[in-house]
C-alpha atoms as a PDB file:
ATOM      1  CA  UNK A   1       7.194  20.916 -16.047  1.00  0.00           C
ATOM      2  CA  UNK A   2       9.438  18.315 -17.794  1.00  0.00           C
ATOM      3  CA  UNK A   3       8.120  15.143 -19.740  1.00  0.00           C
ATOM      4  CA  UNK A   4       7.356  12.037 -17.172  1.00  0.00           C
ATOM      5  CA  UNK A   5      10.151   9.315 -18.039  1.00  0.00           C
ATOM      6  CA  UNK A   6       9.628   5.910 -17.831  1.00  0.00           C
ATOM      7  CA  UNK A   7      11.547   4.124 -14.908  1.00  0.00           C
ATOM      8  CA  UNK A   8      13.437   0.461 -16.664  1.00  0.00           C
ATOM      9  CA  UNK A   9      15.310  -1.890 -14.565  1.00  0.00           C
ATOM     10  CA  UNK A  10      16.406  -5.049 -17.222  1.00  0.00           C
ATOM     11  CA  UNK A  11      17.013  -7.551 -14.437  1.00  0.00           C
ATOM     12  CA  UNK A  12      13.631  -9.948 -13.850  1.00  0.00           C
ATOM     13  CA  UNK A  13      11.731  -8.490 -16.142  1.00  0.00           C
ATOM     14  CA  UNK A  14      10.456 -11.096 -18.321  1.00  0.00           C
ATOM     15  CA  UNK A  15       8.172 -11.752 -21.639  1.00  0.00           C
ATOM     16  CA  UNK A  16       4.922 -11.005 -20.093  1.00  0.00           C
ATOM     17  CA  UNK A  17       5.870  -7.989 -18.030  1.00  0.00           C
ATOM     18  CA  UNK A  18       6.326  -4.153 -19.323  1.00  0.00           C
ATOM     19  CA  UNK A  19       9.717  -2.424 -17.867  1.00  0.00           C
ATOM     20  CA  UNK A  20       8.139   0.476 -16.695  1.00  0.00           C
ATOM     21  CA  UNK A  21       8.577   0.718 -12.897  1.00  0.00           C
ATOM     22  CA  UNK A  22       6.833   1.780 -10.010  1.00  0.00           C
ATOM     23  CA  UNK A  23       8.359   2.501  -6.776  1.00  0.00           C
ATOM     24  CA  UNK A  24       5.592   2.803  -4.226  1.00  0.00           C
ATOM     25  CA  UNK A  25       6.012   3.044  -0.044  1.00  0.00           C
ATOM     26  CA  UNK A  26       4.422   2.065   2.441  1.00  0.00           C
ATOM     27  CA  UNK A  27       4.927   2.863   6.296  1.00  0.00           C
ATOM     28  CA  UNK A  28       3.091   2.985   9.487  1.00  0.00           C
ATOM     29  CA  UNK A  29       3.641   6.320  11.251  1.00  0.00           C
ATOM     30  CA  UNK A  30       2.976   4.622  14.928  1.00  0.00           C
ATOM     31  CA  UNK A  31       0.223   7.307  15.483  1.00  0.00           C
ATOM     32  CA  UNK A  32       2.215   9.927  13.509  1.00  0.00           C
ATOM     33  CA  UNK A  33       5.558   9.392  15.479  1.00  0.00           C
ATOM     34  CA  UNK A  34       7.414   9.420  12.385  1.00  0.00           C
ATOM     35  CA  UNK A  35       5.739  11.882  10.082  1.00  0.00           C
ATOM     36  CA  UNK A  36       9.335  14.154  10.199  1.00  0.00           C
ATOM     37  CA  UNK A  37      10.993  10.925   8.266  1.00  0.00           C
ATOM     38  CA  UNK A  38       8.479  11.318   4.839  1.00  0.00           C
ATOM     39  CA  UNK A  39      10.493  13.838   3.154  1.00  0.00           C
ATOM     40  CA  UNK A  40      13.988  11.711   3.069  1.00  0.00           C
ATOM     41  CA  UNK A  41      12.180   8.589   2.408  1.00  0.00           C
ATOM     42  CA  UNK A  42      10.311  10.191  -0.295  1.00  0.00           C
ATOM     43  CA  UNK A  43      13.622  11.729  -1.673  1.00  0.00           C
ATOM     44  CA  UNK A  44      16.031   9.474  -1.386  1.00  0.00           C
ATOM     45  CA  UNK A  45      13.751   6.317  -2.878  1.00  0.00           C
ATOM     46  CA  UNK A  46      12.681   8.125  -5.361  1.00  0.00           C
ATOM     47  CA  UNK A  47       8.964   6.798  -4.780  1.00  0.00           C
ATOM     48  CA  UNK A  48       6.201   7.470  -7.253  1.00  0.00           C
ATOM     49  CA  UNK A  49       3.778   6.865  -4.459  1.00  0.00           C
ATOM     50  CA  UNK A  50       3.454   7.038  -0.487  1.00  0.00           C
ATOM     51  CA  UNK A  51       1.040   4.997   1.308  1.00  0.00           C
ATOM     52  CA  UNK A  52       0.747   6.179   4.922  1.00  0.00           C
ATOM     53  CA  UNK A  53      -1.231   4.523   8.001  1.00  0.00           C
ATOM     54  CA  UNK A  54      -1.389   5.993  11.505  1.00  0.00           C
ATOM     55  CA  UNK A  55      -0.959   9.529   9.800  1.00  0.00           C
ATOM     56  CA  UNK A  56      -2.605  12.605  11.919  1.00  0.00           C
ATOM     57  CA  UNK A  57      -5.100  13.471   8.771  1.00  0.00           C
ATOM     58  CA  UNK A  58      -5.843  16.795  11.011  1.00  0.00           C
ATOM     59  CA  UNK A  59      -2.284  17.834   9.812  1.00  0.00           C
ATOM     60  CA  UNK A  60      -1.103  16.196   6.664  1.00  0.00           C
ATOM     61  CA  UNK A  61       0.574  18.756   4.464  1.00  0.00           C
ATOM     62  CA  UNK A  62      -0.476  19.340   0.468  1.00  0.00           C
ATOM     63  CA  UNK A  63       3.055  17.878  -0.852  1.00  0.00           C
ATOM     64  CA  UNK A  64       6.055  15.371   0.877  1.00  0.00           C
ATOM     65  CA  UNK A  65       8.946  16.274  -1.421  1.00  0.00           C
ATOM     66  CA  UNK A  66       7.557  15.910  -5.096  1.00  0.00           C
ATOM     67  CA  UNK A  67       3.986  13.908  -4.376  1.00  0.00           C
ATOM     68  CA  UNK A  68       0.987  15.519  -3.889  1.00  0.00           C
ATOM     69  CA  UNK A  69      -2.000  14.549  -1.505  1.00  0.00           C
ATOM     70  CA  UNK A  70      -4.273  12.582  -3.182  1.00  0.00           C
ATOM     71  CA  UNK A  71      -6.817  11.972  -0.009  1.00  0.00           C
ATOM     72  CA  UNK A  72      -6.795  10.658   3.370  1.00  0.00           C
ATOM     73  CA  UNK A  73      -9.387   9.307   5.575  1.00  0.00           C
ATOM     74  CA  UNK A  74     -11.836  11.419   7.134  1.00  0.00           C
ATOM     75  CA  UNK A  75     -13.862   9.651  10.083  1.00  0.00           C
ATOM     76  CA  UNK A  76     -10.834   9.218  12.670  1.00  0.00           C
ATOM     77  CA  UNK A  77      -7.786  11.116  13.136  1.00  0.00           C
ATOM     78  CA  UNK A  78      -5.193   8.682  12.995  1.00  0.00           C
ATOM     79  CA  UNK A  79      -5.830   7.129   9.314  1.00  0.00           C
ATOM     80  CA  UNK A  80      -4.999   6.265   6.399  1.00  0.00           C
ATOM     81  CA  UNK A  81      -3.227   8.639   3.613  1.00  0.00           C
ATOM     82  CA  UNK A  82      -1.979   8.634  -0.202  1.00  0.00           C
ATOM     83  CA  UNK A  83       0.706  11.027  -1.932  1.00  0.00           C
ATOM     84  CA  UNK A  84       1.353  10.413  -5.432  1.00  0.00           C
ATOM     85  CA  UNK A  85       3.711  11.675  -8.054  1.00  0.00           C
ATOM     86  CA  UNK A  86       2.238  14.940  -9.645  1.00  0.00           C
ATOM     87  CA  UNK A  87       4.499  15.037 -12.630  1.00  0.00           C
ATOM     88  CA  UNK A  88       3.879  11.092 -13.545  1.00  0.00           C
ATOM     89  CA  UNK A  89       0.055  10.518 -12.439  1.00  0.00           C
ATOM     90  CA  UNK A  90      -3.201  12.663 -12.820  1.00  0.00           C
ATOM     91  CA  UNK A  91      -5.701  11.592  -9.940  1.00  0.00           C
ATOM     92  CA  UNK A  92      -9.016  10.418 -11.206  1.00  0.00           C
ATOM     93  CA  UNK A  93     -11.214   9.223  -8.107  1.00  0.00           C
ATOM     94  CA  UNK A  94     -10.261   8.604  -4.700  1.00  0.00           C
ATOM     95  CA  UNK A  95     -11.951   6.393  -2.014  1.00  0.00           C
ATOM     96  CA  UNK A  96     -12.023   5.299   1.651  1.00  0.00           C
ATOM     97  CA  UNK A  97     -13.941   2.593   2.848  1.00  0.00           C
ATOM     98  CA  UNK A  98     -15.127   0.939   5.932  1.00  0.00           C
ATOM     99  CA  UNK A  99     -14.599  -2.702   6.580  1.00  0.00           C
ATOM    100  CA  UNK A 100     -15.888  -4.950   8.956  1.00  0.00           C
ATOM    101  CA  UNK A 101     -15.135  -4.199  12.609  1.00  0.00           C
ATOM    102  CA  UNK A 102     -13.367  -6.244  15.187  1.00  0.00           C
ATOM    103  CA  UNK A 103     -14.105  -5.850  19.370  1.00  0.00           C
ATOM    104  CA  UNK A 104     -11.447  -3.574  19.079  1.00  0.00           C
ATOM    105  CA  UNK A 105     -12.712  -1.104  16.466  1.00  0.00           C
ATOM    106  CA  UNK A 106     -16.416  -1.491  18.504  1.00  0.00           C
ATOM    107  CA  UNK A 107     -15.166  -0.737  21.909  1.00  0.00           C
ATOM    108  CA  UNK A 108     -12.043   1.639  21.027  1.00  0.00           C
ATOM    109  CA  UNK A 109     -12.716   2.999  17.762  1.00  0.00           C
ATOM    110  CA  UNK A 110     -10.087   3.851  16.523  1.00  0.00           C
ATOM    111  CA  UNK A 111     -10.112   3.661  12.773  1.00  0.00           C
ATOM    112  CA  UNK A 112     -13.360   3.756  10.937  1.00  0.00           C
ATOM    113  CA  UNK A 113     -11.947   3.265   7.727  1.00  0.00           C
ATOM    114  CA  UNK A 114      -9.076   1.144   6.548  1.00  0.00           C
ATOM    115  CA  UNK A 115      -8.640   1.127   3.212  1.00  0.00           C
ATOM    116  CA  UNK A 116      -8.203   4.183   0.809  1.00  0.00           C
ATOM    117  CA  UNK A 117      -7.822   4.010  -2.678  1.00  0.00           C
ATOM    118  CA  UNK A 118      -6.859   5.868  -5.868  1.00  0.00           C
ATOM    119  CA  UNK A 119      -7.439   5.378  -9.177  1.00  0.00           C
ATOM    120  CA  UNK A 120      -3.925   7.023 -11.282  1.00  0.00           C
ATOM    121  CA  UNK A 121      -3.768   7.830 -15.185  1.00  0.00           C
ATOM    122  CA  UNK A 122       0.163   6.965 -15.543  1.00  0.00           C
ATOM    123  CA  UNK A 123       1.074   9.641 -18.212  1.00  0.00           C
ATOM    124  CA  UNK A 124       4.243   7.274 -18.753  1.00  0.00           C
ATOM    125  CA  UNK A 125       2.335   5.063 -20.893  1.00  0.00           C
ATOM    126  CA  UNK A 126      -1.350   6.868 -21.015  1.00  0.00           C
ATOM    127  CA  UNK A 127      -3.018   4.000 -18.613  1.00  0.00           C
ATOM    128  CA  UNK A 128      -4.958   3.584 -15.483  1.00  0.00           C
ATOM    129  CA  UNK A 129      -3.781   1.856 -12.591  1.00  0.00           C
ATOM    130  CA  UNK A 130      -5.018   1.196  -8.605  1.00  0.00           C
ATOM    131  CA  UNK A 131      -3.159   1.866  -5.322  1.00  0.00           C
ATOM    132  CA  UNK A 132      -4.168   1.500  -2.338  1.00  0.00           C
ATOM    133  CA  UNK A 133      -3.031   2.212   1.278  1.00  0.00           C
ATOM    134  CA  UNK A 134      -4.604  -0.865   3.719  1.00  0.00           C
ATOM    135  CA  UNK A 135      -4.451  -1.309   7.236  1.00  0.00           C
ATOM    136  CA  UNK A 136      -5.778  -4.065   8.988  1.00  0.00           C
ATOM    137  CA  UNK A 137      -7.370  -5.127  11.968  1.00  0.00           C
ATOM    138  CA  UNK A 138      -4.801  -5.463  15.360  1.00  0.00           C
ATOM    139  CA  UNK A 139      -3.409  -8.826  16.585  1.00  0.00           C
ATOM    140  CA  UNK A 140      -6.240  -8.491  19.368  1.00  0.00           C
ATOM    141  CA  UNK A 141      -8.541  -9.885  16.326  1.00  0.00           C
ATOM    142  CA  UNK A 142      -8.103 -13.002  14.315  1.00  0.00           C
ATOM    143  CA  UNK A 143      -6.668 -14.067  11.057  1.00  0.00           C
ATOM    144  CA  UNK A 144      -9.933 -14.920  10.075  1.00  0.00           C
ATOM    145  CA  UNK A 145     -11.808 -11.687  10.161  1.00  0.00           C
ATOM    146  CA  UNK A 146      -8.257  -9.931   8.747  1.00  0.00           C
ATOM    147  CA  UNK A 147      -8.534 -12.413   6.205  1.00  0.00           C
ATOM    148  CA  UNK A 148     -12.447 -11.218   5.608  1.00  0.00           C
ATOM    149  CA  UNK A 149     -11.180  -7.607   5.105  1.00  0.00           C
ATOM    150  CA  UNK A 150      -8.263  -8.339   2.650  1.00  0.00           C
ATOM    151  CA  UNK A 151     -11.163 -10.110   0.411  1.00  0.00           C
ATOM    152  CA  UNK A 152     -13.160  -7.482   1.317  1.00  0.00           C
ATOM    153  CA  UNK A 153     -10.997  -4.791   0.320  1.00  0.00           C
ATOM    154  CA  UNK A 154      -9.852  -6.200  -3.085  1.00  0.00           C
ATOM    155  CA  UNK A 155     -13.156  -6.196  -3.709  1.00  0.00           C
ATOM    156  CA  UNK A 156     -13.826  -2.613  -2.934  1.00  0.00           C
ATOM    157  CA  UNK A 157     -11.024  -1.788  -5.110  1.00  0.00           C
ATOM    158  CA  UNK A 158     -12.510  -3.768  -8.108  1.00  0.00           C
ATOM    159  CA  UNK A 159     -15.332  -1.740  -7.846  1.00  0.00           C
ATOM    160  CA  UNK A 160     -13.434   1.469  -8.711  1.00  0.00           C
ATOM    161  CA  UNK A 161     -11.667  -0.353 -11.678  1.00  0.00           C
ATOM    162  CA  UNK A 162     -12.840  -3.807 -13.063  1.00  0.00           C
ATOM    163  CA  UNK A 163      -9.775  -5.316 -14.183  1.00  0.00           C
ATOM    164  CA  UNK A 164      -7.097  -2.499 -13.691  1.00  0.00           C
ATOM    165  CA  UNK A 165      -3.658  -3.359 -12.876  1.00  0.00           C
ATOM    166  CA  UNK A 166      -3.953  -2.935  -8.699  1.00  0.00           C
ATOM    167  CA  UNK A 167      -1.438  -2.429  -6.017  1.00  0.00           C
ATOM    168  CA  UNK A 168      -2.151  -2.547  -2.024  1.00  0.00           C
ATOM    169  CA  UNK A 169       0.209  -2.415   0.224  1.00  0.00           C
ATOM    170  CA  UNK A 170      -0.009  -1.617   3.772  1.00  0.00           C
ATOM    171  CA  UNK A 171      -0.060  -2.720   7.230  1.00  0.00           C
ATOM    172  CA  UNK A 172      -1.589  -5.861   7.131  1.00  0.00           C
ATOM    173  CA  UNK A 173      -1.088  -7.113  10.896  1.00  0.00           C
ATOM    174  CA  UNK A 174      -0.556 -11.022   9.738  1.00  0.00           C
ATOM    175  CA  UNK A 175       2.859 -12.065  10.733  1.00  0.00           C
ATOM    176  CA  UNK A 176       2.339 -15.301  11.011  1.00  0.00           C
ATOM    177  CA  UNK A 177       0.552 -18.454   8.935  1.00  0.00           C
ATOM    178  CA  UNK A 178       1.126 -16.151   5.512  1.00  0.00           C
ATOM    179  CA  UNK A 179       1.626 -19.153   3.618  1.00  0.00           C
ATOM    180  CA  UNK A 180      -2.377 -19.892   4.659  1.00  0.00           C
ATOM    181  CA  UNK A 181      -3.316 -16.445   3.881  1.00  0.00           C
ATOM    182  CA  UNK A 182      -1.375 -16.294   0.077  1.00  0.00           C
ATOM    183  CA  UNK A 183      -3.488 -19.387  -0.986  1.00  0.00           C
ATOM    184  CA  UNK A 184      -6.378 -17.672  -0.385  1.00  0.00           C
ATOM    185  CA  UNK A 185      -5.205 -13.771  -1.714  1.00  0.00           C
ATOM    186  CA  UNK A 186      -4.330 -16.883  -5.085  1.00  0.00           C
ATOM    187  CA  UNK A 187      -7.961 -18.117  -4.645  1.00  0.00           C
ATOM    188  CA  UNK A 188      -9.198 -14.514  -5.175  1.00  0.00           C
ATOM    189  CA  UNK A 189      -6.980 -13.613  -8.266  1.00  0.00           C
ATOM    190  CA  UNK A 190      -4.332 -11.452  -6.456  1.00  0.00           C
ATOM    191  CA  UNK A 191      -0.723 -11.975  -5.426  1.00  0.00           C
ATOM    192  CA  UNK A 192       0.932 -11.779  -2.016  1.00  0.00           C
ATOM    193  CA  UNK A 193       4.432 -10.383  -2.270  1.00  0.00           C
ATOM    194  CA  UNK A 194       6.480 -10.513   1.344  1.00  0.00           C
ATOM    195  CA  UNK A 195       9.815  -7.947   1.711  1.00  0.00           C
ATOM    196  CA  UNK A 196      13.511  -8.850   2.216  1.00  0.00           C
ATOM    197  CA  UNK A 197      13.132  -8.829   5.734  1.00  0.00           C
ATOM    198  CA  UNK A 198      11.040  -8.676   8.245  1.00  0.00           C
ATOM    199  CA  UNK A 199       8.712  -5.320   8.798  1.00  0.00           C
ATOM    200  CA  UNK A 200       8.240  -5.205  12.740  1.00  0.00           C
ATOM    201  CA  UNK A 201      11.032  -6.327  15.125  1.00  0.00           C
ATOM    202  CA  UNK A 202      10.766  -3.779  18.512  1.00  0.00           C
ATOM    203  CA  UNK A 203       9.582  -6.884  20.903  1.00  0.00           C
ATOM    204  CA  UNK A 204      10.441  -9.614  21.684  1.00  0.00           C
ATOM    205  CA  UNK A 205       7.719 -11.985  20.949  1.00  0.00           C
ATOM    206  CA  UNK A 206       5.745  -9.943  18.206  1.00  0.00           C
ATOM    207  CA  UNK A 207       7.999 -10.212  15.032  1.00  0.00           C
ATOM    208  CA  UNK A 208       7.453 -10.826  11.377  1.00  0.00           C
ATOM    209  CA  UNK A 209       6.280  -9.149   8.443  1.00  0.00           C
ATOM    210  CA  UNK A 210       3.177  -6.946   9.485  1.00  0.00           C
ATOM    211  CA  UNK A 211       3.669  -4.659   6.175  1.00  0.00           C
ATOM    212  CA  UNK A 212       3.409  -6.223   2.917  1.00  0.00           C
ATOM    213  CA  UNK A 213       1.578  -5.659  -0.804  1.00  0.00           C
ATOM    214  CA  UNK A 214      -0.832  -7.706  -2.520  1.00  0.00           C
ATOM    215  CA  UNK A 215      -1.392  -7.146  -6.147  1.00  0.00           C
ATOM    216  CA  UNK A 216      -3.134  -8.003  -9.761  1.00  0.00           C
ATOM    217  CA  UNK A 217      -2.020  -6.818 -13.169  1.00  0.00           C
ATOM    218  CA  UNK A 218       1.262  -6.282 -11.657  1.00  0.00           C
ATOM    219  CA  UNK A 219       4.546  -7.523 -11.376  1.00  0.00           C
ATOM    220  CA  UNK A 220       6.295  -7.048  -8.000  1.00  0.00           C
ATOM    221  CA  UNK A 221       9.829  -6.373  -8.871  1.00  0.00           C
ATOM    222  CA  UNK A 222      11.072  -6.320  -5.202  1.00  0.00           C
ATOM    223  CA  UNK A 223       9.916  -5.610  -1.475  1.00  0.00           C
ATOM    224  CA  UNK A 224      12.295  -4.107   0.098  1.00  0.00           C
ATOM    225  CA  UNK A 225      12.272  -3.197   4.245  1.00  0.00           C
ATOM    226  CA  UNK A 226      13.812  -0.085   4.689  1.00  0.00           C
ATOM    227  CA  UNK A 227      15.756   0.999   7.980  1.00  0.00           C
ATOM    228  CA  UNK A 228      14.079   1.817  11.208  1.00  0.00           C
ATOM    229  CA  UNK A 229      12.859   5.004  12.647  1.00  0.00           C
ATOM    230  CA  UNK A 230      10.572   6.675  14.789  1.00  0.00           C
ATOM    231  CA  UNK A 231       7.765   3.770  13.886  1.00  0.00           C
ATOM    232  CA  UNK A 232       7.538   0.797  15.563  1.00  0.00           C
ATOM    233  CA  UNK A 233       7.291  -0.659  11.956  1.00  0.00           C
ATOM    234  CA  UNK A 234       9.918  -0.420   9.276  1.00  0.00           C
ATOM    235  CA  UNK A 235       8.415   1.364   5.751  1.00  0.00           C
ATOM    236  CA  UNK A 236       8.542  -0.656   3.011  1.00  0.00           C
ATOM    237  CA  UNK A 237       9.597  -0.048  -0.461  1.00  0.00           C
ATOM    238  CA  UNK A 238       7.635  -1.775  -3.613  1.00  0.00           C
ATOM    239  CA  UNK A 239       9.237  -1.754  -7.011  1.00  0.00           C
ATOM    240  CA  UNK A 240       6.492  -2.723  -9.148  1.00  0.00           C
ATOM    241  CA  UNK A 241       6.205  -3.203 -12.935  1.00  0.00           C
ATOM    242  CA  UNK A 242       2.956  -3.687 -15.326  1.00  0.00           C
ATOM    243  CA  UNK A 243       2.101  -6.931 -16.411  1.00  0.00           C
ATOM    244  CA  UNK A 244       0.988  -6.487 -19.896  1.00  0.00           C
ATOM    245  CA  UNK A 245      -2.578  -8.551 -19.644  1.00  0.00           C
ATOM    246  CA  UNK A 246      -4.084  -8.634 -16.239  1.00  0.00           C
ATOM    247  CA  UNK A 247      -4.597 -12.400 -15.288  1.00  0.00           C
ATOM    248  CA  UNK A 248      -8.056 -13.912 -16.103  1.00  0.00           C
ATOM    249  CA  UNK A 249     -10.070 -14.850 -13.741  1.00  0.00           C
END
């Protein structure tokens, strides 16, 4: 197996951030519709890592293209995955966790868990880093309790790493008032980073950006929304570097 090479872009990158790049995607599968698309997006990005949400975990295969399974969710069918770059990363711990519930988890159930997490040893550079896959609670709830489990799940994820550089990026179901919600991802040490364009545009009166990343210990490069398929979302492509001293609290 060849030697992991370090990824540089030169534009952006400034005095307190390390060139090495990390191309990470994320994309809702609209309850697996558009499983058939991972392979391309995997191969033609070039992604070091591939959040999914709405995967069938009944049926996920071992590898898309050159990343391997990490984990996915185990207590509902329709969840949350993570495929990461074998020949870059070494996987040290994966989670899933349970956040709080709206009426629509209670009465429908249909996600249990919605946030997984792994903790990668970049062999690029011999350190540890976070990523996450998130997926939040429908529109049917309200920005306050999604609001709840994005604090909630950054903490989770601190848990697994004090202090690690950490990337989650996801569905986040908050199209609108993000400006409200970014002040408070500030309050709690992280960054909200939004994508070119907007994430979700099938109807006519739900648009915005649903799928976004928030972050610590990194810089985000550049969302970018990738072209529509099978989902009713567009995936999302994060080009990420290291900041090189995580931001004190």
């Amino acid at each position: 197996m060849a030697d992991p090479q370090p990824r540089r872009e030169s534009a952006g990158i400034g005095p307190n951030v390390d060139s090495i790049v990390i191309k990470v995607i994320s994309y809702n599968l609209r309850k697996n519709h558009a499983s058939g698309e991972l392979v391309a997006l995997a191969e033609e990005s070039e992604a070091d890592v591939l959040c999914l949400q709405e995967a069938d975990t009944t049926a996920l295969p071992e590898s898309i293209a050159d990343l391997r399974l990490a984990d996915s969710t185990k207590r509902n069918r329709l969840g949350l995955a993570l495929y990461y770059r074998e020949q870059r990363f070494s996987n040290r711990s994966t989670q899933a966790f349970a956040l709080k519930k709206s009426l629509h988890d209670r009465v429908l159930r249909p996600a249990h868990e919605r946030l997984i997490g792994t903790v990668l040893v970049d062999a690029v550079d011999d350190r540890q880093l976070i990523v996450a896959s998130f997926h939040a609670a429908p529109l049917t709830a309200s920005n306050s309790l999604r609001r709840s489990q994005i604090r909630a799940a950054h903490e989770a994820l601190q848990h697994m790493g004090d202090r690690l550089p950490t990337l989650m990026v996801g569905d986040y179901n908050y199209p609108w008032f993000t400006s409200n919600l970014s002040e408070k991802v500030q309050a709690n040490g992280y960054e909200l980073t939004l994508s070119d364009k907007r994430t979700y545009t099938r109807y006519r009166f739900v648009k915005g950006h649903f799928d976004f990343a928030t972050s610590i210990g990194m810089a985000i490069d550049h969302v970018e929304t990738m072209p529509s398929g099978a989902s009713d979302h567009n995936p999302i492509l994060v080009t990420a570097s290291y900041l090189t001293q995580v931001p004190p609290d």
